[in-house]
C-alpha atoms as a PDB file:
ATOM      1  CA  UNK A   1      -6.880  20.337   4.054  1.00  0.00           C
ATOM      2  CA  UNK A   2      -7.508  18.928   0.651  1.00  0.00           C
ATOM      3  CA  UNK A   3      -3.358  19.505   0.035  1.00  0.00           C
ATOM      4  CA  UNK A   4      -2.314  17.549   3.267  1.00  0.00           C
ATOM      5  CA  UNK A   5      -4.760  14.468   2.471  1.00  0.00           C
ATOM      6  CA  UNK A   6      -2.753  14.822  -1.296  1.00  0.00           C
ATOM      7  CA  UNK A   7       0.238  15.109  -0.013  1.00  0.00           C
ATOM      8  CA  UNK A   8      -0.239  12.054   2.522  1.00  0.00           C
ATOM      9  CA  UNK A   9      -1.896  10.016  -0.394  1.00  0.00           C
ATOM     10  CA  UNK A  10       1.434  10.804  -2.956  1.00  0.00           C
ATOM     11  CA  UNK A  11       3.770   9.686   0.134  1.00  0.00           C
ATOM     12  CA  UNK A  12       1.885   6.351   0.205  1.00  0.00           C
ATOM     13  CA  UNK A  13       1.768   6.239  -3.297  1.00  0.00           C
ATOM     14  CA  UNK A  14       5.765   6.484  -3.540  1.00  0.00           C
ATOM     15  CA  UNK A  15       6.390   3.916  -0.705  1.00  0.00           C
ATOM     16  CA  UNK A  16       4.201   1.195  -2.449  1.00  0.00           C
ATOM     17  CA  UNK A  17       5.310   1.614  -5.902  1.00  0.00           C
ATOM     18  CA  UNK A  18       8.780   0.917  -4.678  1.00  0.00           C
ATOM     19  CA  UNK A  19       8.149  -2.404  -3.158  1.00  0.00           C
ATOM     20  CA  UNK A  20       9.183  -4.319  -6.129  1.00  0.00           C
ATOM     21  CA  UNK A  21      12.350  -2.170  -6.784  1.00  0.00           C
ATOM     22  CA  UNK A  22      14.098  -2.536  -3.595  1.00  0.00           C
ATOM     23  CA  UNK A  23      15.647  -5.113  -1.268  1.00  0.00           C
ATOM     24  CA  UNK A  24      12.880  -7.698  -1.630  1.00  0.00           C
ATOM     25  CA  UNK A  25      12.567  -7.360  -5.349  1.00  0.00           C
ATOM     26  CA  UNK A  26      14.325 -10.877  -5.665  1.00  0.00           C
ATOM     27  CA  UNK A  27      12.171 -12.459  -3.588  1.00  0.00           C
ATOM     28  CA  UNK A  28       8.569 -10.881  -5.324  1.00  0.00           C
ATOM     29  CA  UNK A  29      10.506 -12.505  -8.655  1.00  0.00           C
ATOM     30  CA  UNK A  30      10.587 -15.784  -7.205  1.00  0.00           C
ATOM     31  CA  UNK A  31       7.613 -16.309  -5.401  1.00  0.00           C
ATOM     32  CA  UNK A  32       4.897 -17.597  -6.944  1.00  0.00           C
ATOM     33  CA  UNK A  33       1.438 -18.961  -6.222  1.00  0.00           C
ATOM     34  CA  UNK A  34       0.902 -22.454  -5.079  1.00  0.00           C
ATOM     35  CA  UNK A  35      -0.957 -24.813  -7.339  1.00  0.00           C
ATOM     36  CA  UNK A  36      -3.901 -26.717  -5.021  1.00  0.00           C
ATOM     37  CA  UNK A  37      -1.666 -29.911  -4.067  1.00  0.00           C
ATOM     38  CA  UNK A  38       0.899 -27.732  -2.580  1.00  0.00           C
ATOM     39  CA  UNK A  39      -1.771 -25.260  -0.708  1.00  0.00           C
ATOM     40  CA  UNK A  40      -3.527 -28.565   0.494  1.00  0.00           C
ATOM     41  CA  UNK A  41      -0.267 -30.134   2.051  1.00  0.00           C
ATOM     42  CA  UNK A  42       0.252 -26.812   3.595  1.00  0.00           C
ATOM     43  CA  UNK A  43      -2.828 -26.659   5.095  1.00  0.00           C
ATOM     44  CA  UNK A  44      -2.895 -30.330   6.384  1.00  0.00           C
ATOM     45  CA  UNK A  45       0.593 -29.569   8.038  1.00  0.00           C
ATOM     46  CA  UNK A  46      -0.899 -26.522   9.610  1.00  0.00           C
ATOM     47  CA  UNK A  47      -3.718 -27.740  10.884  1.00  0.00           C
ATOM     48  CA  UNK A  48      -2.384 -31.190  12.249  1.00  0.00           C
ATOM     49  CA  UNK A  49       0.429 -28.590  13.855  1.00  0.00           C
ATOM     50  CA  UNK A  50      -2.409 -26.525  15.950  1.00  0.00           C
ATOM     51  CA  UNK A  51      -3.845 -29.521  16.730  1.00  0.00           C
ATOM     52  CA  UNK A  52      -0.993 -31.404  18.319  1.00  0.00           C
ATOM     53  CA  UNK A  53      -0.614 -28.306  20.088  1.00  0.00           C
ATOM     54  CA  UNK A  54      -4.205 -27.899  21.429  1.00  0.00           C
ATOM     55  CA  UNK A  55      -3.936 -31.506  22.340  1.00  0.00           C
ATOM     56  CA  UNK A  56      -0.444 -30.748  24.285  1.00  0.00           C
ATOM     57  CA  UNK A  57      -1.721 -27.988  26.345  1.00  0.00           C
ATOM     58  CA  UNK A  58      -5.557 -29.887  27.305  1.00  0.00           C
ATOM     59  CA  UNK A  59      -3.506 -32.501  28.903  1.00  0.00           C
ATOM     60  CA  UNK A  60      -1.023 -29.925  30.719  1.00  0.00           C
ATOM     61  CA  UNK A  61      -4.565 -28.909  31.576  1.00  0.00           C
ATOM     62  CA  UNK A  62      -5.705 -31.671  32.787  1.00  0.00           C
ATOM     63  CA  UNK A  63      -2.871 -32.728  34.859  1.00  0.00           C
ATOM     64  CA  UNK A  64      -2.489 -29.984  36.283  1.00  0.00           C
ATOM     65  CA  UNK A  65      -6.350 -29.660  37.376  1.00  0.00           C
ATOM     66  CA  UNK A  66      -6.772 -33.262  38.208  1.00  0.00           C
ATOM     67  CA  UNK A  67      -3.578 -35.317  39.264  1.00  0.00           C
ATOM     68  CA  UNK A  68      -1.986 -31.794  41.137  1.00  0.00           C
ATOM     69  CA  UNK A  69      -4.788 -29.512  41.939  1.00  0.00           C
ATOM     70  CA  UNK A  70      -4.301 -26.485  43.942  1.00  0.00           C
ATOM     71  CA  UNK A  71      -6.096 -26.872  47.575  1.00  0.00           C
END
């Protein structure tokens, strides 16, 4: 048992430490971490996003429930 729960751990082992050798290697080089301006306008966007959405889909609600409703 011990040898398959090795074996399994080595196989995960191999796939992770090629992650930065492969076809995304390029794109690990470039990325980097955003500084607190650009994680704030991000999150801004985002949230004014779900919002607009939530607000699109209470008044689909609410026409639907109020001005049609099903008898």
């Amino acid at each position: 048992m011990d040898d398959r729960v090795e074996e399994i751990q080595e196989r995960i082992e191999r796939r992770i430490g090629g992650i930065g050798k492969g076809k995304y290697s390029r794109i690990l080089r470039m990325a980097k971490k955003p500084d607190r301006d650009e994680y704030i306008k991000v999150v801004l966007i985002t949230g004014a996003g779900i919002i607009l959405l939530g607000l699109l889909g209470f008044f689909i609600y609410l026409l639907m429930t109020v001005y049609f409703p099903i008898p």
